[in-house]
Structure formats: structure tokens, C-alpha cells
C-alpha atoms as a PDB file:
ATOM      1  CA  UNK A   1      35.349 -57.812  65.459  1.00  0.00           C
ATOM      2  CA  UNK A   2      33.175 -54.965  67.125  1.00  0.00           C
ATOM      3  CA  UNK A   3      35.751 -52.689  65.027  1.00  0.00           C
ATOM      4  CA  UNK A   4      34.936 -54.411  61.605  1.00  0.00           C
ATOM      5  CA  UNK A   5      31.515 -54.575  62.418  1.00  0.00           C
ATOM      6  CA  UNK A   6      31.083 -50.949  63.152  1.00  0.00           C
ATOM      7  CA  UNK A   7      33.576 -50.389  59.681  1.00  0.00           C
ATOM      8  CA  UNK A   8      30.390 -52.095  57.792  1.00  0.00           C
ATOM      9  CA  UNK A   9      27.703 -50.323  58.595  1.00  0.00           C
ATOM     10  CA  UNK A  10      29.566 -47.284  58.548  1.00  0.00           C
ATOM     11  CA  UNK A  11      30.119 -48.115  54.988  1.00  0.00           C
ATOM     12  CA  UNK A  12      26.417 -49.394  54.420  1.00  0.00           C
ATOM     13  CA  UNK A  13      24.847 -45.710  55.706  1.00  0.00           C
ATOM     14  CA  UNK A  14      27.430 -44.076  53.604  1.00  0.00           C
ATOM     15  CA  UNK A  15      26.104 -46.381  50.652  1.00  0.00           C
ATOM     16  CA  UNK A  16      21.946 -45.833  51.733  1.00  0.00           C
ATOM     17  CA  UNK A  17      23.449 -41.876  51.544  1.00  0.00           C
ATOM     18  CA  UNK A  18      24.906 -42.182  48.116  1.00  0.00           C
ATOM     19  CA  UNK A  19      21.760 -43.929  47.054  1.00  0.00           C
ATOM     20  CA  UNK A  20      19.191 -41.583  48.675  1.00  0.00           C
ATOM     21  CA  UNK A  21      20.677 -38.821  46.852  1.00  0.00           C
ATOM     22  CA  UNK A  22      20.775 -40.588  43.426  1.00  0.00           C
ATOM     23  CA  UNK A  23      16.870 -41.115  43.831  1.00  0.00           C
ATOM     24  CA  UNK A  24      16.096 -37.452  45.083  1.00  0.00           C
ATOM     25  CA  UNK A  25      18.261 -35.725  42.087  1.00  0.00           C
ATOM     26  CA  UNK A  26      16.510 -38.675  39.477  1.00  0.00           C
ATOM     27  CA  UNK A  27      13.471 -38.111  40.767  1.00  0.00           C
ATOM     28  CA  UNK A  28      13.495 -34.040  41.096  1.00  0.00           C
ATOM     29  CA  UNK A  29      14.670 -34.664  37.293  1.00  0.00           C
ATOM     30  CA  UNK A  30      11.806 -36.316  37.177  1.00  0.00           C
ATOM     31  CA  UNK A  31       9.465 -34.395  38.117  1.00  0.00           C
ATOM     32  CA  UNK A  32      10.941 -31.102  36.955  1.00  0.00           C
ATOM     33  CA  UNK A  33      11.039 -32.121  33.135  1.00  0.00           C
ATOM     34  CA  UNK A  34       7.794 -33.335  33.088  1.00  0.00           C
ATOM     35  CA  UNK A  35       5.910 -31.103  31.389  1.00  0.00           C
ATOM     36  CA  UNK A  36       6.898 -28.509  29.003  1.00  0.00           C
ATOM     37  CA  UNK A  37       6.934 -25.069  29.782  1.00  0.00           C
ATOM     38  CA  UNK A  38       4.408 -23.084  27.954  1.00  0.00           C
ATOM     39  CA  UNK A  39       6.424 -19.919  26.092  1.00  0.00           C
ATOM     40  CA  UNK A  40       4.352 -16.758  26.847  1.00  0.00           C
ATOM     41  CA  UNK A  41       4.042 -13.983  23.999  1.00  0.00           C
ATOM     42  CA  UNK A  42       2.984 -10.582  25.164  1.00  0.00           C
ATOM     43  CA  UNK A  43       1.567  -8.539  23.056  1.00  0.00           C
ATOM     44  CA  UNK A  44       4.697  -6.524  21.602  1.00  0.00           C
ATOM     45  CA  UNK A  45       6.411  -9.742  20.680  1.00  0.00           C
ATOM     46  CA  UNK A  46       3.460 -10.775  18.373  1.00  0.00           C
ATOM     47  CA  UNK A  47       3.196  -7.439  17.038  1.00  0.00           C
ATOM     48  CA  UNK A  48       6.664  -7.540  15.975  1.00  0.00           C
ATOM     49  CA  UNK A  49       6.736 -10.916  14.745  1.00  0.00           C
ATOM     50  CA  UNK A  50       3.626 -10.253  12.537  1.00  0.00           C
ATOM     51  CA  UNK A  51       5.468  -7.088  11.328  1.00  0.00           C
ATOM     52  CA  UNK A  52       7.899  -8.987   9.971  1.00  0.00           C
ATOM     53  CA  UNK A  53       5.785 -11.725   8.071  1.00  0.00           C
ATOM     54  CA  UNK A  54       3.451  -9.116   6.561  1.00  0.00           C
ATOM     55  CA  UNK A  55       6.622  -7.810   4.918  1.00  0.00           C
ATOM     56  CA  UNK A  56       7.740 -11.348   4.038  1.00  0.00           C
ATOM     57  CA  UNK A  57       4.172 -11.535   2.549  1.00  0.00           C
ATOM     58  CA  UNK A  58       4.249  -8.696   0.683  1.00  0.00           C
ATOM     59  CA  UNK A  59       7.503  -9.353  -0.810  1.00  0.00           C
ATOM     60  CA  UNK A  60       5.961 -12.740  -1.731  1.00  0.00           C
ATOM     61  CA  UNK A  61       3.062 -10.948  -3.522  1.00  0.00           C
ATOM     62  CA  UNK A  62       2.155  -7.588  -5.237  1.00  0.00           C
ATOM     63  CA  UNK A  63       4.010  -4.180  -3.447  1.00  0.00           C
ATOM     64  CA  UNK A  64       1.380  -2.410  -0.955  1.00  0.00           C
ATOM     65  CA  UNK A  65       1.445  -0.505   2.191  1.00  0.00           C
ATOM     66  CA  UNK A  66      -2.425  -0.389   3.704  1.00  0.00           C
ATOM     67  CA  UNK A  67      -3.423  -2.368   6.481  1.00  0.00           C
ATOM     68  CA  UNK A  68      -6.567  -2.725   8.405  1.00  0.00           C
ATOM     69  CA  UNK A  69      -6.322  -1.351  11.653  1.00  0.00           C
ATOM     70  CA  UNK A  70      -7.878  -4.231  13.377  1.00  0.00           C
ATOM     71  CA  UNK A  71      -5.858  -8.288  12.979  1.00  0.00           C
ATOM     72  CA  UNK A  72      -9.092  -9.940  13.466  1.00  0.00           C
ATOM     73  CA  UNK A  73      -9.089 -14.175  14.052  1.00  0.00           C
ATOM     74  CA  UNK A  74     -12.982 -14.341  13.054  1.00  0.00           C
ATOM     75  CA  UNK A  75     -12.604 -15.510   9.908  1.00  0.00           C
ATOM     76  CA  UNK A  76      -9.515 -17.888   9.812  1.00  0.00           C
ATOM     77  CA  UNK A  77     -10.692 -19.637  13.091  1.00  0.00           C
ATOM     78  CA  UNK A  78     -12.709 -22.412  11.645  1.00  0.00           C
ATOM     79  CA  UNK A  79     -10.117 -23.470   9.669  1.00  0.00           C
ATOM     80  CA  UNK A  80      -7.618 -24.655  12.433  1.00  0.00           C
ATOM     81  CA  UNK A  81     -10.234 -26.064  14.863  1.00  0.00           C
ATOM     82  CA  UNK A  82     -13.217 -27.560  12.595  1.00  0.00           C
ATOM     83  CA  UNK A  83     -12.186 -29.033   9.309  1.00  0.00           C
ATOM     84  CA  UNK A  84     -11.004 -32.390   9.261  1.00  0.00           C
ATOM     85  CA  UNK A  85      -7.273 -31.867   7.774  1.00  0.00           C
ATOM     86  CA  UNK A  86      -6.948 -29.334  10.445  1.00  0.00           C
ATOM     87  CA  UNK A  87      -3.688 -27.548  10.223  1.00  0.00           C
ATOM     88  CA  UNK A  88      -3.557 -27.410  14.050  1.00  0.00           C
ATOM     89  CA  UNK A  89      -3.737 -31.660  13.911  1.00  0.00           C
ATOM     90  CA  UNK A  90      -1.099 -31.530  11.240  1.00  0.00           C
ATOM     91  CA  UNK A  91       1.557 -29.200  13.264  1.00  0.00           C
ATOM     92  CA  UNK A  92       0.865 -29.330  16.800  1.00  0.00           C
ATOM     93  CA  UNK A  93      -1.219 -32.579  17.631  1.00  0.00           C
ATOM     94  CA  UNK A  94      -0.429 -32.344  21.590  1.00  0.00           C
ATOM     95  CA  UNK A  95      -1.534 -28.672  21.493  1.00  0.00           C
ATOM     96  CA  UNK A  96      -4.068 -27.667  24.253  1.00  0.00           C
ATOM     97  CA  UNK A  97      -7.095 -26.071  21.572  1.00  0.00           C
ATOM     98  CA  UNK A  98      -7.952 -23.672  24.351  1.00  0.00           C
ATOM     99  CA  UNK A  99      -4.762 -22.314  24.843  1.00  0.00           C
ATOM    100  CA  UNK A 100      -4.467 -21.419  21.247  1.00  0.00           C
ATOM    101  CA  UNK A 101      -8.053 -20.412  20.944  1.00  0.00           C
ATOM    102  CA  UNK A 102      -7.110 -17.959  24.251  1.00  0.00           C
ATOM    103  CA  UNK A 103      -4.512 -16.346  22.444  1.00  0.00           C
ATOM    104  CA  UNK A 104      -7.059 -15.957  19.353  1.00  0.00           C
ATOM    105  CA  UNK A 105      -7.864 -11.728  20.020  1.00  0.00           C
ATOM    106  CA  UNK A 106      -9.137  -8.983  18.039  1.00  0.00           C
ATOM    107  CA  UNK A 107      -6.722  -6.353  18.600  1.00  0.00           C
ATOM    108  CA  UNK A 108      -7.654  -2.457  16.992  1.00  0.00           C
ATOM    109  CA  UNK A 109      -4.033  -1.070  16.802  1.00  0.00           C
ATOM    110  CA  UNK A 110      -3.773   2.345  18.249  1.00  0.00           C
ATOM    111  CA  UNK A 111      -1.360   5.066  17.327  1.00  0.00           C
ATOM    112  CA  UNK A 112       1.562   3.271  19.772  1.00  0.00           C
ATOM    113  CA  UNK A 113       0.855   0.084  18.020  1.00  0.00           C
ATOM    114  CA  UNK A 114       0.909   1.570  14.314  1.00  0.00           C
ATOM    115  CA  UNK A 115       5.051   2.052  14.739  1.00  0.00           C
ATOM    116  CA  UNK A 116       5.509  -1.478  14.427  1.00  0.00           C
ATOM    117  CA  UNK A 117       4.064  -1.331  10.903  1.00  0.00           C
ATOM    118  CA  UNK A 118       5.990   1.360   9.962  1.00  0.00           C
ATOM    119  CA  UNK A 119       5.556   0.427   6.229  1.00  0.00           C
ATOM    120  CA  UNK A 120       2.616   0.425   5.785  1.00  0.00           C
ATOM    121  CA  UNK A 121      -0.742   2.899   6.373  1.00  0.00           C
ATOM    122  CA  UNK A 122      -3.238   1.939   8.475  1.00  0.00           C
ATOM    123  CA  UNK A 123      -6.696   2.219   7.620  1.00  0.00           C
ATOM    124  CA  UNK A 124     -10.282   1.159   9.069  1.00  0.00           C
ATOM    125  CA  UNK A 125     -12.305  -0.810   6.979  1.00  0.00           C
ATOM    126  CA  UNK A 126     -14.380   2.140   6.378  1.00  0.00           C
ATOM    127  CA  UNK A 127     -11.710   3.809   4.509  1.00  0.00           C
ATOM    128  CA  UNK A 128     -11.702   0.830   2.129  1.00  0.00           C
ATOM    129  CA  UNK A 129     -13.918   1.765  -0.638  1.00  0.00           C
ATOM    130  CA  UNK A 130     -12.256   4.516  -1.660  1.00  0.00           C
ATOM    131  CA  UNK A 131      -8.704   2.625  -1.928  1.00  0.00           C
ATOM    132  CA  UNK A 132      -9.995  -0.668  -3.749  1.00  0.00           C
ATOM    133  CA  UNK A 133     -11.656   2.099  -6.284  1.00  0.00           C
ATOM    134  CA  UNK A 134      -8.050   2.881  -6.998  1.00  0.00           C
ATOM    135  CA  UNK A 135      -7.162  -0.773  -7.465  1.00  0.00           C
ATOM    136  CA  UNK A 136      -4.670  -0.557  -4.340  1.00  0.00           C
ATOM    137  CA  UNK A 137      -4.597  -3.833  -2.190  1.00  0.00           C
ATOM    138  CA  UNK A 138      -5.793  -3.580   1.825  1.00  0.00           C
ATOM    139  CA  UNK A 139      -4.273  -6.156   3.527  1.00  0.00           C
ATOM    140  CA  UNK A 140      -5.996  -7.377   6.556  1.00  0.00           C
ATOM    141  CA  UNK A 141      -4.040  -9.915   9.120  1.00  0.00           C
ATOM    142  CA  UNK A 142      -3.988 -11.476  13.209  1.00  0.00           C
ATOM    143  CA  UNK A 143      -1.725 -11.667  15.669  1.00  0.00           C
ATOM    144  CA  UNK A 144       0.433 -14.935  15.313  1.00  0.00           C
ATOM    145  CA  UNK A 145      -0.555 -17.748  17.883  1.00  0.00           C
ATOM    146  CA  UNK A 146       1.554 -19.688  18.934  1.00  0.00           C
ATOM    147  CA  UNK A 147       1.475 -23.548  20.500  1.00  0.00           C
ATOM    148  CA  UNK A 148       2.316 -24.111  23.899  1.00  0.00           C
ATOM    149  CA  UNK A 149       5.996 -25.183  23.530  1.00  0.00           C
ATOM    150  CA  UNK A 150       6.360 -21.599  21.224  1.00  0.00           C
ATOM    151  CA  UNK A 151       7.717 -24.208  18.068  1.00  0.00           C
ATOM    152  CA  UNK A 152       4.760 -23.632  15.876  1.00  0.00           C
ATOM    153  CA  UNK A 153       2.848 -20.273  14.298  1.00  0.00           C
ATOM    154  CA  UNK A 154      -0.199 -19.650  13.258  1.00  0.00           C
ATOM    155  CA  UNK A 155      -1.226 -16.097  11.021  1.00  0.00           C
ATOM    156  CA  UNK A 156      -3.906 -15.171   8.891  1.00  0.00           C
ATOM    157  CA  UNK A 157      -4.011 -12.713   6.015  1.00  0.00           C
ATOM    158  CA  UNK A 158      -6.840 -11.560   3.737  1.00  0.00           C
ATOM    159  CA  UNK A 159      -6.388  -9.130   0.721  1.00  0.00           C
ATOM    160  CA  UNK A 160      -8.542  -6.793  -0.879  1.00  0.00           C
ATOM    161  CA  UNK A 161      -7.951  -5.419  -4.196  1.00  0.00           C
ATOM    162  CA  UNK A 162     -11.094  -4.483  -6.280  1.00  0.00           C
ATOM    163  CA  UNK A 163     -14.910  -4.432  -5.837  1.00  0.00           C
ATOM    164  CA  UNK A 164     -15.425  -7.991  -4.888  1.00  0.00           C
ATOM    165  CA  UNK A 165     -12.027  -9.013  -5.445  1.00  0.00           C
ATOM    166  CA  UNK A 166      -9.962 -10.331  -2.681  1.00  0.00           C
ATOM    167  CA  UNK A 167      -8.552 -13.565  -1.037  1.00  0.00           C
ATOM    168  CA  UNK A 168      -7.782 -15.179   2.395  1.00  0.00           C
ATOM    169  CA  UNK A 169      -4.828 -17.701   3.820  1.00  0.00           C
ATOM    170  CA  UNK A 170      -3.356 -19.188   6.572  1.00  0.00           C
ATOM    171  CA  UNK A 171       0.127 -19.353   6.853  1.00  0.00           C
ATOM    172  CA  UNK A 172       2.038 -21.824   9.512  1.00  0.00           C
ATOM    173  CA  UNK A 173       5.672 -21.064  10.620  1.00  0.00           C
ATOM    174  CA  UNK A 174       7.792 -23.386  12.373  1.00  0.00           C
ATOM    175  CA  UNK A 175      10.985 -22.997  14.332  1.00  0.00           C
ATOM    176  CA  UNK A 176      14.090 -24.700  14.114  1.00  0.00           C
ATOM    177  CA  UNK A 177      17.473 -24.042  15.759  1.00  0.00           C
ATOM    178  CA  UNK A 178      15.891 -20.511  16.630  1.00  0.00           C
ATOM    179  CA  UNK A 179      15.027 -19.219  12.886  1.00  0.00           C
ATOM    180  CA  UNK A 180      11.467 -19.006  11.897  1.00  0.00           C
ATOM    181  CA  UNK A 181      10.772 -20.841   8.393  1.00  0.00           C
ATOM    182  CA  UNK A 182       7.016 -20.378   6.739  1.00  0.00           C
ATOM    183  CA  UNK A 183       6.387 -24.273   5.635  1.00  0.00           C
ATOM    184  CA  UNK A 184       2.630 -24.142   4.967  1.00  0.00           C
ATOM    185  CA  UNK A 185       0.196 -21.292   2.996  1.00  0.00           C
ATOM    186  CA  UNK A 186      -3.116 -22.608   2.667  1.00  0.00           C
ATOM    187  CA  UNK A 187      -5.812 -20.355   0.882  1.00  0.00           C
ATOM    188  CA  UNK A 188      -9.408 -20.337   2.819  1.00  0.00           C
ATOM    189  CA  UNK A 189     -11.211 -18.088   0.414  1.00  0.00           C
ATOM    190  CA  UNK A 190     -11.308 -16.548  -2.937  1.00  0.00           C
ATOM    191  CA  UNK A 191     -13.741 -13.540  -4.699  1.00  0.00           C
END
């Protein structure tokens, strides 16, 4: 009897065991899932990634190789944050608006910078009145931002081409399966 006895809660520990470590993996699961990571973008990843949807843009548009030297948020900002049909609603509801207005920099690209846009010539916006004169188009652009699970893009573009004559948009990319697909281009502005 003191044999079977000692048989049972032998068995019954092994079982509390079994349990305990059920609950501490669930619960690690738990724990660890969460909350999304955030996907970080330095400042060479964005730089690349608007290289290659200026060129997408261009293609999309009229052939040109200026670009401002400085990808400036300013002017696009009001569009994601303020208006009611914000775009930033409409693609990334959950998104933290301070971590995407964080990301949301003014960046003057030096001479290491200018060799990711090595199609095009960069200019200041000083040197623009002599190239809209020659009805050439100055594009002007940000960095991408990006939301906090790295899903959903955010670029702006403005173009120049005359005395008066230019336009601005927002563009939204999304990813799926690892590609990059442009699903929204919303013009802010027209001259």
C-alpha cells in the first residue's frame, strides 16, 4: 500500500512538472509576442529606398535628373496628421503619431549622400531659377517613414517645372510577402 501510495504522488509531481512547464512556455509566449517589434530604418536604408521610388516616379512621369539637395517633411506633414481622411488613419490606424512624426527629418544630403542618387543632379533651391527658366523639372522629395511594424511607407514629392508651375503628392507603399507595391498617390497641391 505504502508502495502504491508513494507510485501516486510520484506520478502526481511528475504531472504538477509537466503542467508547470506548459504554463511557463504559454505564458513566456505570452508575454514575448505581445507587442510588435518596432523595425528601425537608419538613415542609409531610407536613402536607398527613396532612391529607388524617385526613379519609379520619374519613370511614372516626365524624364529628369535634378533634385533638391534637402528631402524636407514641412510641407507634406499636415496632410497625414490633420485632415480628416488622413492617409495615416487609412493605412496604419494602430500607428504611434509620434513615432512617425520622430522619423519626420529634414535631411541636406552631402557629397556621401549624393551617390545614392546617382541619376540625378543635385541642386539647392537657389540654383532653381535658372533651371525652371529652361523648362527642366526640380524634383524635391523626404525620406520615407515608415510605421512601427515597417509594413507601411510614407514619401513626399513636389515638382517644379516653370515660373509658378509645379505640383506636390504623397505617395503610400505597402509591403507584402517582402516586395514593396505603391497603392496610394494623392496630390496636396497644384500651381
Amino acid at each position: 500500500m505504502l508502495c502504491l501510495l508513494n507510485y501516486n504522488i510520484k506520478e502526481i509531481m511528475k504531472s504538477i512538472r509537466c503542467l508547470s512547464i506548459v504554463f511557463i512556455l504559454f505564458f513566456y509566449s505570452c508575454s514575448n509576442n505581445s507587442k510588435e517589434e518596432e523595425v528601425q530604418y537608419n538613415l542609409n536604408s531610407k536613402l536607398i529606398f527613396a532612391d529607388i521610388v524617385l526613379n519609379l516616379y520619374v519613370k511614372d512621369s516626365l524624364v529628369c535628373n535634378y533634385l533638391y539637395d534637402d528631402l524636407n517633411w514641412e510641407p507634406f506633414k499636415r496632410r497625414l496628421f490633420t485632415d480628416n481622411s488622413s492617409l495615416l488613419k487609412k493605412y496604419s490606424p494602430h500607428s504611434d503619431s509620434n513615432y512617425i512624426k520622430d522619423q519626420m527629418e529634414t535631411v541636406r544630403l552631402g557629397n556621401n549622400q549624393n551617390q545614392y542618387f546617382s541619376n540625378f543632379e543635385i541642386i539647392s533651391e537657389l540654383e532653381n531659377d535658372s533651371l525652371v527658366v529652361m523648362n527642366n523639372e526640380v524634383y524635391g522629395m523626404t525620406l520615407p517613414v515608415f510605421n512601427e511594424k515597417g509594413d507601411v511607407a510614407f514619401i513626399g514629392f513636389s515638382v517644379t517645372n516653370g515660373f509658378l508651375s509645379g505640383y506636390g503628392e504623397l505617395m503610400v507603399f505597402k509591403k507584402n510577402k517582402d516586395k514593396w507595391k505603391r497603392v496610394e498617390r494623392v496630390h496636396l497641391w497644384i500651381n
